[in-house]
N, C-alpha and C. Protein backbone atom coordinates (compact mmCIF):
# COMPACT_ATOMS: atom_id res chain seq x y z
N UNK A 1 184.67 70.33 173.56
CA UNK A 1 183.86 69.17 173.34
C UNK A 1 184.39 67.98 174.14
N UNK A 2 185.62 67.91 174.18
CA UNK A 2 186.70 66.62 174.83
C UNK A 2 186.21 67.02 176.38
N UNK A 3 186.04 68.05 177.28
CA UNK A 3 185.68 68.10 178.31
C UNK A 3 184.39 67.82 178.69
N UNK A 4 183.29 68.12 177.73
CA UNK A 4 181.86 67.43 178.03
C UNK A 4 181.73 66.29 177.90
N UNK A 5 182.58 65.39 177.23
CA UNK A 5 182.49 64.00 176.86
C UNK A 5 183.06 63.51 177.85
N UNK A 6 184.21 63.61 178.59
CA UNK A 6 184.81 63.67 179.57
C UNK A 6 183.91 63.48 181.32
N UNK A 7 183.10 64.53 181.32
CA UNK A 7 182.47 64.93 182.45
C UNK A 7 180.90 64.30 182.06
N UNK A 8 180.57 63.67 180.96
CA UNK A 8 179.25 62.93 181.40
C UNK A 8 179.98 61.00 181.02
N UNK A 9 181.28 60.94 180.66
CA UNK A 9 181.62 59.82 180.58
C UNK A 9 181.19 58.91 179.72
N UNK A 10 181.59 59.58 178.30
CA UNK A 10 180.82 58.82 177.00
C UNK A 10 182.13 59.74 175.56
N UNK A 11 182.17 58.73 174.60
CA UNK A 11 182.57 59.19 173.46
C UNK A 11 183.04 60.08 172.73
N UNK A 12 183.72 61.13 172.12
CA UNK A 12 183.18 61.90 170.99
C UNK A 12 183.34 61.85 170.04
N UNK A 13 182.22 61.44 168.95
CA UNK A 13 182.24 61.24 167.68
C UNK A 13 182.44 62.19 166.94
N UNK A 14 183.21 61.77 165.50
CA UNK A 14 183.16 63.19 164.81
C UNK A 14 183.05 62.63 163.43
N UNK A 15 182.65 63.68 163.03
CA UNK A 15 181.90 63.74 161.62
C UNK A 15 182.67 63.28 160.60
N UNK A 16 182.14 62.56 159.44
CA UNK A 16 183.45 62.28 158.18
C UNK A 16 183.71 63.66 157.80
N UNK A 17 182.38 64.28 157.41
CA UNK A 17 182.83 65.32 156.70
C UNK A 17 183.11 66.49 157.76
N UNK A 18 184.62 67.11 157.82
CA UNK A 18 185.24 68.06 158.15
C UNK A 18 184.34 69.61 158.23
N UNK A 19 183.76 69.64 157.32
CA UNK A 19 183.32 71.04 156.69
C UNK A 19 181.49 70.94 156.92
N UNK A 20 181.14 70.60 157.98
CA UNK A 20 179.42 70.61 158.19
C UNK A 20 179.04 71.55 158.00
N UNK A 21 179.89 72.72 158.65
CA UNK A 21 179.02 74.14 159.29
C UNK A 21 178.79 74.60 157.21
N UNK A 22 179.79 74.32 156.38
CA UNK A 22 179.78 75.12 154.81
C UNK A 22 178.73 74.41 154.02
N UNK A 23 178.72 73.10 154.51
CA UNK A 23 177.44 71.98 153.86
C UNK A 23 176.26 72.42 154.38
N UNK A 24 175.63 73.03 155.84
CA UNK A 24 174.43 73.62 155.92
C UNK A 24 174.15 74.41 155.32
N UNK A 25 175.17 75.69 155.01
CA UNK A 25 175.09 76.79 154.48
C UNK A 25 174.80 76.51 152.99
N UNK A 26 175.55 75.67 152.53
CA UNK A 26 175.23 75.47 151.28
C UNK A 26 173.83 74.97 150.41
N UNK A 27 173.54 73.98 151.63
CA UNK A 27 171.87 72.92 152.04
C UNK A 27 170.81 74.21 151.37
N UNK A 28 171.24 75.68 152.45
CA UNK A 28 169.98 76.78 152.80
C UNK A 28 169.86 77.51 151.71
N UNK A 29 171.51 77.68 151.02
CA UNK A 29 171.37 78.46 149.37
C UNK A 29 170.68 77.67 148.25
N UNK A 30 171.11 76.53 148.78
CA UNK A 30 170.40 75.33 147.14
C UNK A 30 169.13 75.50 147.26
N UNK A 31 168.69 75.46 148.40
CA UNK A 31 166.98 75.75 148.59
C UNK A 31 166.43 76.93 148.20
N UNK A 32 167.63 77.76 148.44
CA UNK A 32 166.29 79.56 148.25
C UNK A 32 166.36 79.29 146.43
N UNK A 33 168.04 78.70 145.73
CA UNK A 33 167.78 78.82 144.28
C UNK A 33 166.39 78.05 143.60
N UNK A 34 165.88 76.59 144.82
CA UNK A 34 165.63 76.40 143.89
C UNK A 34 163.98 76.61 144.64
N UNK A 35 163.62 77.12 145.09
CA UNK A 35 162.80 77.93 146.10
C UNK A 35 161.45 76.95 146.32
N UNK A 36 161.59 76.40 146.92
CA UNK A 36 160.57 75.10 147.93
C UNK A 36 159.75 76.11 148.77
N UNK A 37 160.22 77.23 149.68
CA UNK A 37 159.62 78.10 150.10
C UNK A 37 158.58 78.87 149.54
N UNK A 38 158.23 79.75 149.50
CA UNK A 38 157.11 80.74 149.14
C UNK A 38 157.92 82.25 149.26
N UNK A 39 158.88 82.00 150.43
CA UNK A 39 159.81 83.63 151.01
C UNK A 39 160.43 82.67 151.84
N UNK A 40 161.48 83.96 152.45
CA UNK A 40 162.70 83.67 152.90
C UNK A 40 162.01 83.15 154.34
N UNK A 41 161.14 83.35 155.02
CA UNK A 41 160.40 82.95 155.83
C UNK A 41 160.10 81.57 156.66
N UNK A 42 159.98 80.64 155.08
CA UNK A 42 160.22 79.00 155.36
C UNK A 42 161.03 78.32 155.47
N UNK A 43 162.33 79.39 155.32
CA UNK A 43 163.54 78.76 155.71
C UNK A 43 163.71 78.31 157.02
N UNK A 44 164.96 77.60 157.54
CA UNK A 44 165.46 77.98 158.94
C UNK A 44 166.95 79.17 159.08
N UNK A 45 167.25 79.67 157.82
CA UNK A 45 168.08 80.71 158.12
C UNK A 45 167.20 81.97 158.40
């Protein structure tokens, strides 16, 4: 990431929260429990 920021000559910000990639995952389970969808279909997993 430090080399793309680097080579277009801008910033890299980073996230408060450490753990994004477990917070999406978590985002996609809270949804199927509490099922907004119709099927697994309307997800984006």
């Amino acid at each position: 990431m430090q080399i793309q920021a680097d080579l277009l000559n801008c910033p890299v910000k980073r996230p408060k929260a450490s753990e994004t990639t477990a917070l999406g995952a978590a985002s996609i389970w809270r949804g199927l429990a509490v099922k907004p969808w119709s099927d697994r279909g309307g997800s984006a997993a």
